[in-house]
N, C-alpha and C. Protein backbone atom coordinates (compact mmCIF):
# COMPACT_ATOMS: atom_id res chain seq x y z
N UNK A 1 103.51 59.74 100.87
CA UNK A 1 103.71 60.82 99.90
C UNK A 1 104.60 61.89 100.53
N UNK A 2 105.58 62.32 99.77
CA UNK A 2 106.26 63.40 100.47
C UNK A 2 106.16 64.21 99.96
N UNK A 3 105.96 65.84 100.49
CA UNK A 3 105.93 67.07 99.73
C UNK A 3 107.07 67.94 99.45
N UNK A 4 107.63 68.05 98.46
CA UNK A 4 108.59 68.91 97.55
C UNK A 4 108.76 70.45 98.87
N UNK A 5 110.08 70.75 98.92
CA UNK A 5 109.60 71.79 99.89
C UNK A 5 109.51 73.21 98.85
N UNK A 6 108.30 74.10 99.41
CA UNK A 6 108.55 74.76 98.27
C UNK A 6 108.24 76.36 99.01
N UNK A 7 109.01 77.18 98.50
CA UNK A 7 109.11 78.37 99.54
C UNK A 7 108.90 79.57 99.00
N UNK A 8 108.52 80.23 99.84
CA UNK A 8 107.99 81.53 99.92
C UNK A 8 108.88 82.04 98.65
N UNK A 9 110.09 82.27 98.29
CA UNK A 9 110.48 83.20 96.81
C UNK A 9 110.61 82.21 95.69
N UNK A 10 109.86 81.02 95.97
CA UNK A 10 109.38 79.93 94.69
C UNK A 10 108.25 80.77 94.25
N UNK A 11 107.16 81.62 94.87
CA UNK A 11 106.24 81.54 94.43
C UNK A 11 105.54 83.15 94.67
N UNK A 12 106.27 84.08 95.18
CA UNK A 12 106.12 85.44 95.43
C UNK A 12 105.85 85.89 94.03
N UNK A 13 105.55 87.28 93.93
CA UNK A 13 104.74 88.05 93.04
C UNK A 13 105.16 89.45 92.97
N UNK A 14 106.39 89.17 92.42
CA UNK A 14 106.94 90.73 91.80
C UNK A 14 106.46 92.07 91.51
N UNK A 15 105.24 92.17 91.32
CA UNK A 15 104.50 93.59 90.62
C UNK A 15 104.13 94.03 92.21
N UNK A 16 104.85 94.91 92.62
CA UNK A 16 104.54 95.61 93.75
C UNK A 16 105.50 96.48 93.42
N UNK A 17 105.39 97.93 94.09
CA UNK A 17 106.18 99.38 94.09
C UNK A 17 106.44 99.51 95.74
N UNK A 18 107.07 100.77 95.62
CA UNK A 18 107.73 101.00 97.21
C UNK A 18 107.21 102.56 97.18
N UNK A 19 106.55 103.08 97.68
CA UNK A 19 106.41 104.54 97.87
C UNK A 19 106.16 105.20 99.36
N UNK A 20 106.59 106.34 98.96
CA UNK A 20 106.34 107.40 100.32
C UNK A 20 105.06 107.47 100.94
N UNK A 21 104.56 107.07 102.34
CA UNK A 21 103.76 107.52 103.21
C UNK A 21 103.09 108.88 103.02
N UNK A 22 103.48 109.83 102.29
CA UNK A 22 102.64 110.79 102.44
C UNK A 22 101.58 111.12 100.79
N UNK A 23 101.66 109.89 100.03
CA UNK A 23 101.18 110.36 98.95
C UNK A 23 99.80 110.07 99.43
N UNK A 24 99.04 110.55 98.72
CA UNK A 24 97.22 110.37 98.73
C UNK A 24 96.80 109.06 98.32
N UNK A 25 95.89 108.49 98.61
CA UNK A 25 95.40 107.60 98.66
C UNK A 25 94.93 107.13 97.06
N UNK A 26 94.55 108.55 96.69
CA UNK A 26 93.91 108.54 95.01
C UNK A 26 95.90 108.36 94.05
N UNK A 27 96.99 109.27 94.79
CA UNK A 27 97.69 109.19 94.43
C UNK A 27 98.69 107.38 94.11
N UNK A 28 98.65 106.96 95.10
CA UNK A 28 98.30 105.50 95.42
C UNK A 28 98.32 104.40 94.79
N UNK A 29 96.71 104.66 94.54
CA UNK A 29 95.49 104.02 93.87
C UNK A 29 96.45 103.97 92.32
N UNK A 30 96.67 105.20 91.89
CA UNK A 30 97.11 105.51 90.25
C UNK A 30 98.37 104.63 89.88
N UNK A 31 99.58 104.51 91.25
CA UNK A 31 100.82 103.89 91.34
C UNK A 31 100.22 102.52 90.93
N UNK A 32 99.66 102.11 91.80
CA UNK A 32 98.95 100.49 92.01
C UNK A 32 98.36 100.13 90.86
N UNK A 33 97.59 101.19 89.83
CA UNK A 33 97.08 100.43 88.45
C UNK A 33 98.18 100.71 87.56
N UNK A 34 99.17 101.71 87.76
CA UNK A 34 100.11 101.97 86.75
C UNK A 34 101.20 100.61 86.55
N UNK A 35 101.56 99.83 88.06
CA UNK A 35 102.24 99.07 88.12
C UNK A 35 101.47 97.64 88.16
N UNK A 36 100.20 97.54 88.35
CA UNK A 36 99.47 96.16 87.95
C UNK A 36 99.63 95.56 89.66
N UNK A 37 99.76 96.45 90.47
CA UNK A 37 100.18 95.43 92.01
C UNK A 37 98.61 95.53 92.84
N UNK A 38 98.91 95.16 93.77
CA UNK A 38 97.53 94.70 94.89
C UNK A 38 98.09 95.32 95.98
N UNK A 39 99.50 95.77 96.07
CA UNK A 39 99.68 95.88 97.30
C UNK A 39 100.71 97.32 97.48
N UNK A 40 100.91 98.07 97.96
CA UNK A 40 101.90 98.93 97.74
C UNK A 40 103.28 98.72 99.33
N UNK A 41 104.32 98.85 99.28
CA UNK A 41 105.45 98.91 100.07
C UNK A 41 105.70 100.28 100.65
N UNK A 42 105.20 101.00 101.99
CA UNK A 42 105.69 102.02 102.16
C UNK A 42 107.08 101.86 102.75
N UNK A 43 107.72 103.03 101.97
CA UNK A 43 109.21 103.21 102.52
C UNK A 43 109.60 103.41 104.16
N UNK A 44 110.66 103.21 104.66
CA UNK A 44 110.99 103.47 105.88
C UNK A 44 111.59 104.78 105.85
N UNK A 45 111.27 105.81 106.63
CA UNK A 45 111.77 107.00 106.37
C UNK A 45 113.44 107.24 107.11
N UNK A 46 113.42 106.50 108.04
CA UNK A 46 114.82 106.27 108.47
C UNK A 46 115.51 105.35 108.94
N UNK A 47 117.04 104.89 109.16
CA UNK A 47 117.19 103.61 109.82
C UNK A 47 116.30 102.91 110.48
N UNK A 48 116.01 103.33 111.64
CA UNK A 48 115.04 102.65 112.86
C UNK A 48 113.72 102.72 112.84
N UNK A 49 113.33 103.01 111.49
CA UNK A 49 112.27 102.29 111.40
C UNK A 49 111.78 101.66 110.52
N UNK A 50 110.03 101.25 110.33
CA UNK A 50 110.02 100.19 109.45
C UNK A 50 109.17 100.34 108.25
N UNK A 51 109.10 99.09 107.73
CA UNK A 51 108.21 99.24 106.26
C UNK A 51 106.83 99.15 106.93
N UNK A 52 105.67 100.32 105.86
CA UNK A 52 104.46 99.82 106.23
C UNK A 52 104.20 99.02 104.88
N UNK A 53 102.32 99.17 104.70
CA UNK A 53 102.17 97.89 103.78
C UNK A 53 100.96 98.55 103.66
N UNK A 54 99.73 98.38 102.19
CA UNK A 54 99.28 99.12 102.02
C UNK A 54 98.30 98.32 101.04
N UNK A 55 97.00 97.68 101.05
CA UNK A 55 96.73 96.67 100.18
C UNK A 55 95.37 97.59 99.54
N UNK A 56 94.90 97.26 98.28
CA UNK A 56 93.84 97.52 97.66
C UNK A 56 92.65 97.55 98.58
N UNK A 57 92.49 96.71 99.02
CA UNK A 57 91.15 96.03 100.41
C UNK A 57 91.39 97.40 100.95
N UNK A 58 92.71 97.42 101.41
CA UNK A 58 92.74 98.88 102.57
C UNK A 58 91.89 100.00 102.34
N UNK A 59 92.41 100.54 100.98
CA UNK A 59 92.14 101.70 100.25
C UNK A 59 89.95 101.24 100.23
N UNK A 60 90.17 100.17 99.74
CA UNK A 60 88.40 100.39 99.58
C UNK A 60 87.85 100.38 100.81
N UNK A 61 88.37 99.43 102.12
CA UNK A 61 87.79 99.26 103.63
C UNK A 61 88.34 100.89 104.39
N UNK A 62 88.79 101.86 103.85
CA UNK A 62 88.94 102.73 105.00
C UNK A 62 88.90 103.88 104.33
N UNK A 63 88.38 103.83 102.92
CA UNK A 63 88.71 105.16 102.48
C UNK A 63 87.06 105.31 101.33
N UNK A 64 87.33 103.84 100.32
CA UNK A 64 85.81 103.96 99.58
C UNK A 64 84.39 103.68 100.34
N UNK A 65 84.50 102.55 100.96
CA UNK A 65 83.52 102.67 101.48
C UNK A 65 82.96 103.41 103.18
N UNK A 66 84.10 104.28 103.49
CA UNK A 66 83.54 105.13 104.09
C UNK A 66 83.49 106.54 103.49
N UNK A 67 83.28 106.60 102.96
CA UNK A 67 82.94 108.11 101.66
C UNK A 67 84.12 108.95 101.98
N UNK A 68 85.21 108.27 102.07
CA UNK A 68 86.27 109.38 102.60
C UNK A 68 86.98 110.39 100.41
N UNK A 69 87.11 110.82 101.27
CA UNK A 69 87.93 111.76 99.68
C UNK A 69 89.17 111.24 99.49
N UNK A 70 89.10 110.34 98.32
CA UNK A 70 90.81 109.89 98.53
C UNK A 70 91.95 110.93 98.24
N UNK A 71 91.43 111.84 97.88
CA UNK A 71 92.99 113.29 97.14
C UNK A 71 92.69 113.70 98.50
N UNK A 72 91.83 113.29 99.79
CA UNK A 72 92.91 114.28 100.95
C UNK A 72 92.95 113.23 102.36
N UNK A 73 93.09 111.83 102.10
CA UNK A 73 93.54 110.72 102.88
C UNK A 73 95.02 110.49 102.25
N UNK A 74 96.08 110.22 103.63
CA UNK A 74 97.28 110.12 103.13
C UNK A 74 97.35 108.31 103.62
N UNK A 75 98.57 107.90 102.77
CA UNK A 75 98.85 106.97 102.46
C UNK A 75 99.32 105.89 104.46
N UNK A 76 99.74 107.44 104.89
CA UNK A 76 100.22 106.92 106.40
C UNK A 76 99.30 106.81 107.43
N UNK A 77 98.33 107.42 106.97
CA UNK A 77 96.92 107.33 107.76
C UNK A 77 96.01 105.71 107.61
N UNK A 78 96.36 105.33 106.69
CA UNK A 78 95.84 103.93 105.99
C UNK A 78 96.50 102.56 106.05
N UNK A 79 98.12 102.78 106.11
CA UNK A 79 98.81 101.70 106.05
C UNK A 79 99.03 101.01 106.91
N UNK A 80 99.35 99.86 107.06
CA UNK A 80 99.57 98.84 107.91
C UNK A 80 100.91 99.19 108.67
N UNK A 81 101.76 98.97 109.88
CA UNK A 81 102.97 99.29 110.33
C UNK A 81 103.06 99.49 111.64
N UNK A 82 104.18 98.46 112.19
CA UNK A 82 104.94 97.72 111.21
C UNK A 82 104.00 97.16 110.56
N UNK A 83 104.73 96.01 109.47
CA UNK A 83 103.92 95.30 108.43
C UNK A 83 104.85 93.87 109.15
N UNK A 84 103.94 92.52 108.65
CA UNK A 84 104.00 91.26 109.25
C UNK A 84 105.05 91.23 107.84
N UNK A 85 106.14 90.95 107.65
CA UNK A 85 107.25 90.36 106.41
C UNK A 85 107.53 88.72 106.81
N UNK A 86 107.32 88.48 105.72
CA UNK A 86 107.60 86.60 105.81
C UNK A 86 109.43 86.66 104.75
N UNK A 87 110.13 85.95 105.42
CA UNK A 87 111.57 85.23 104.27
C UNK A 87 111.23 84.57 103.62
N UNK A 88 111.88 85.13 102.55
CA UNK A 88 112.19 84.02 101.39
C UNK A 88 112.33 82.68 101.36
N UNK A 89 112.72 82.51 102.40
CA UNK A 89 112.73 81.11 102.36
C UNK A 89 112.01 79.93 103.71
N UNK A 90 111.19 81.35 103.82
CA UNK A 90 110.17 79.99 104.17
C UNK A 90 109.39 79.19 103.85
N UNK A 91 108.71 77.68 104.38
CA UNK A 91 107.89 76.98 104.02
C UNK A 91 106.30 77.71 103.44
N UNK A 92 106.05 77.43 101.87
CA UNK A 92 104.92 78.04 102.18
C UNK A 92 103.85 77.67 103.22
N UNK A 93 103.86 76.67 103.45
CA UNK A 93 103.22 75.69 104.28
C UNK A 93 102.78 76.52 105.67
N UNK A 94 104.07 77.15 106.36
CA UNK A 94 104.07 77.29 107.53
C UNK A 94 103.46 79.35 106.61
N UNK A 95 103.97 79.73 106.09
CA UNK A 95 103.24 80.78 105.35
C UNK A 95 101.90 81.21 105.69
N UNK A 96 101.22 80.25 105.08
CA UNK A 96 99.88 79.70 105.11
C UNK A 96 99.55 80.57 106.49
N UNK A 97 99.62 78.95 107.30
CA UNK A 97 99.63 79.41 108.75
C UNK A 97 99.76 80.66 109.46
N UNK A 98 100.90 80.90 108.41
CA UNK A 98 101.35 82.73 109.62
C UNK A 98 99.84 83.71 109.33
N UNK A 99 99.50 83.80 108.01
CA UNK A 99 98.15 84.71 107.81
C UNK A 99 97.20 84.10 108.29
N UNK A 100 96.88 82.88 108.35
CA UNK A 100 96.01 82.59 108.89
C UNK A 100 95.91 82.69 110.73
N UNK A 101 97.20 82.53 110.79
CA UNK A 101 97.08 83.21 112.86
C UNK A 101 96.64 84.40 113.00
N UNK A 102 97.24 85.44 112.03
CA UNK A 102 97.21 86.70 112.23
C UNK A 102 95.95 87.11 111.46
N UNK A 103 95.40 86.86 110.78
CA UNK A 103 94.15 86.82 109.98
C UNK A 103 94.61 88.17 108.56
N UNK A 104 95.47 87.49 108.05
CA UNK A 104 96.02 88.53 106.94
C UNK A 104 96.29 87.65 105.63
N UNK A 105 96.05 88.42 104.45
CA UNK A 105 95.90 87.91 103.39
C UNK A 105 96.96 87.30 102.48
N UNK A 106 97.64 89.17 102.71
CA UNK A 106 98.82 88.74 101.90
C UNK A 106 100.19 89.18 102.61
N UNK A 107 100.97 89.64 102.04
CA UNK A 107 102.42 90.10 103.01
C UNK A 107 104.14 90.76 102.14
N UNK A 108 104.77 91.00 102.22
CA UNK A 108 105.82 91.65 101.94
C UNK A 108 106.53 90.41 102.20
N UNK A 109 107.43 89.92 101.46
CA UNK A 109 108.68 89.32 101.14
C UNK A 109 109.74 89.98 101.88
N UNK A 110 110.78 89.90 102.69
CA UNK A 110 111.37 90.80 103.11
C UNK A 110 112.91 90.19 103.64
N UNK A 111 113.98 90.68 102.79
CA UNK A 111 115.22 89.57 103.30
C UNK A 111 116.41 90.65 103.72
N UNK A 112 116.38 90.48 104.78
CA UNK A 112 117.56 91.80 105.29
C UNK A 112 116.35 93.13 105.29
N UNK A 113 117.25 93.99 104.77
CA UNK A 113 116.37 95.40 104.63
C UNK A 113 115.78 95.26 103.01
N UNK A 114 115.61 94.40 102.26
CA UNK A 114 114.95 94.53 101.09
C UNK A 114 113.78 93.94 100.43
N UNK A 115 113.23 94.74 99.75
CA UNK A 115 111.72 93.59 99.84
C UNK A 115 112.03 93.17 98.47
N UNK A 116 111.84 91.71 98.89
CA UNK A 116 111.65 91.26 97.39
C UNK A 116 110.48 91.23 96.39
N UNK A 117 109.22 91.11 97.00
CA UNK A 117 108.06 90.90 96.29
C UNK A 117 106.94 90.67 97.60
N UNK A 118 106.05 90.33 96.98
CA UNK A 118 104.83 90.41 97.86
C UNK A 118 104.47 88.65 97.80
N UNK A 119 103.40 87.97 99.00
CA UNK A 119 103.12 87.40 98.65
C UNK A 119 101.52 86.92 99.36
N UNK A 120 100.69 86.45 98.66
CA UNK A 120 99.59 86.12 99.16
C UNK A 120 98.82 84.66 99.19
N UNK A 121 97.63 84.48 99.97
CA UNK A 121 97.20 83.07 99.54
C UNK A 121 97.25 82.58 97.72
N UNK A 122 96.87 83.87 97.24
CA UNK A 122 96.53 82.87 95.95
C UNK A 122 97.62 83.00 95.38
N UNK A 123 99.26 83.60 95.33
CA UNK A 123 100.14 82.85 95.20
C UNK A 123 100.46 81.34 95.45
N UNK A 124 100.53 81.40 96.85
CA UNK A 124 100.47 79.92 97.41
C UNK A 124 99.60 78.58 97.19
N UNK A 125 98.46 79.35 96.67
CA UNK A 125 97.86 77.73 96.27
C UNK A 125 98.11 77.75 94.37
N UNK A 126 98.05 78.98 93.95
CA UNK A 126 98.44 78.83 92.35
C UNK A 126 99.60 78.34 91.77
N UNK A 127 100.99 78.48 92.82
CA UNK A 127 102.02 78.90 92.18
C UNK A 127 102.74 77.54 92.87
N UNK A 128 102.37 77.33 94.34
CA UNK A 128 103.27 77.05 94.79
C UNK A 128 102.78 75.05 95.24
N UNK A 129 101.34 75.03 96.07
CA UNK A 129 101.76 73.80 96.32
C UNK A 129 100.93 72.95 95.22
N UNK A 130 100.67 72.84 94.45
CA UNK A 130 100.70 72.15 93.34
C UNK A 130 101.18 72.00 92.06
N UNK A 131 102.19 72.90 92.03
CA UNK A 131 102.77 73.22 90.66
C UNK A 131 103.43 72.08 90.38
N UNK A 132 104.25 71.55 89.47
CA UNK A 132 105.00 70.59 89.21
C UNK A 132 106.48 70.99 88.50
């Protein structure tokens, strides 16, 4: 049996935003249901440096369930960064693998300096290696 190769921007997940590091966490939170995403993209504030990354889990593991106040936790206090970015055109296969070494869920799409979309396990098993 041979498997179809099928790659990381076969099967990524568009509904993600890009925002500034210093918004609030509650501020955030509002972006993330306004836009339907799981994950938010923090911006790089200058050339040399990088994107963070910012997932729902985060917001509840470091902010709800430690009774923190989300209108005065900032977004840079919480985020991931750097953030692990997978290409477009990789195997989801080997995908897989990369979160699972690193023990991470989901990830930023990232080709040159631009993110394309986000992507996570349940992309990859919904979208990608059984689809037809």
């Amino acid at each position: 049996m041979s498997h179809k190769l099928v790659q990381v921007k076969d099967v990524l997940n568009d509904r993600f935003h890009v925002v500034d590091g210093k918004l609030t966490a509650l501020e955030a939170m509002k972006v993330a249901q306004k836009y339907g995403s799981e994950a938010l993209v923090i911006e790089k504030r200058h050339d040399h440096d990088e994107f963070g990354f910012l997932t729902l889990a985060d917001i509840a593991k470091q902010v709800i369930s430690k009774d923190k106040s989300p209108e005065r936790v900032n977004v840079y206090e919480i985020m991931a960064k750097p953030v692990l970015g997978v290409r477009p055109d990789m195997d989801v296969r080997y995908c897989a693998r990369l979160f699972e070494r690193f023990g991470i869920s989901k990830a930023p799409v990232i080709d040159g300096e631009k993110v394309l979309g986000i992507v996570g396990y349940e992309d990859i098993v919904l979208k990608g290696m059984y689809s037809e």
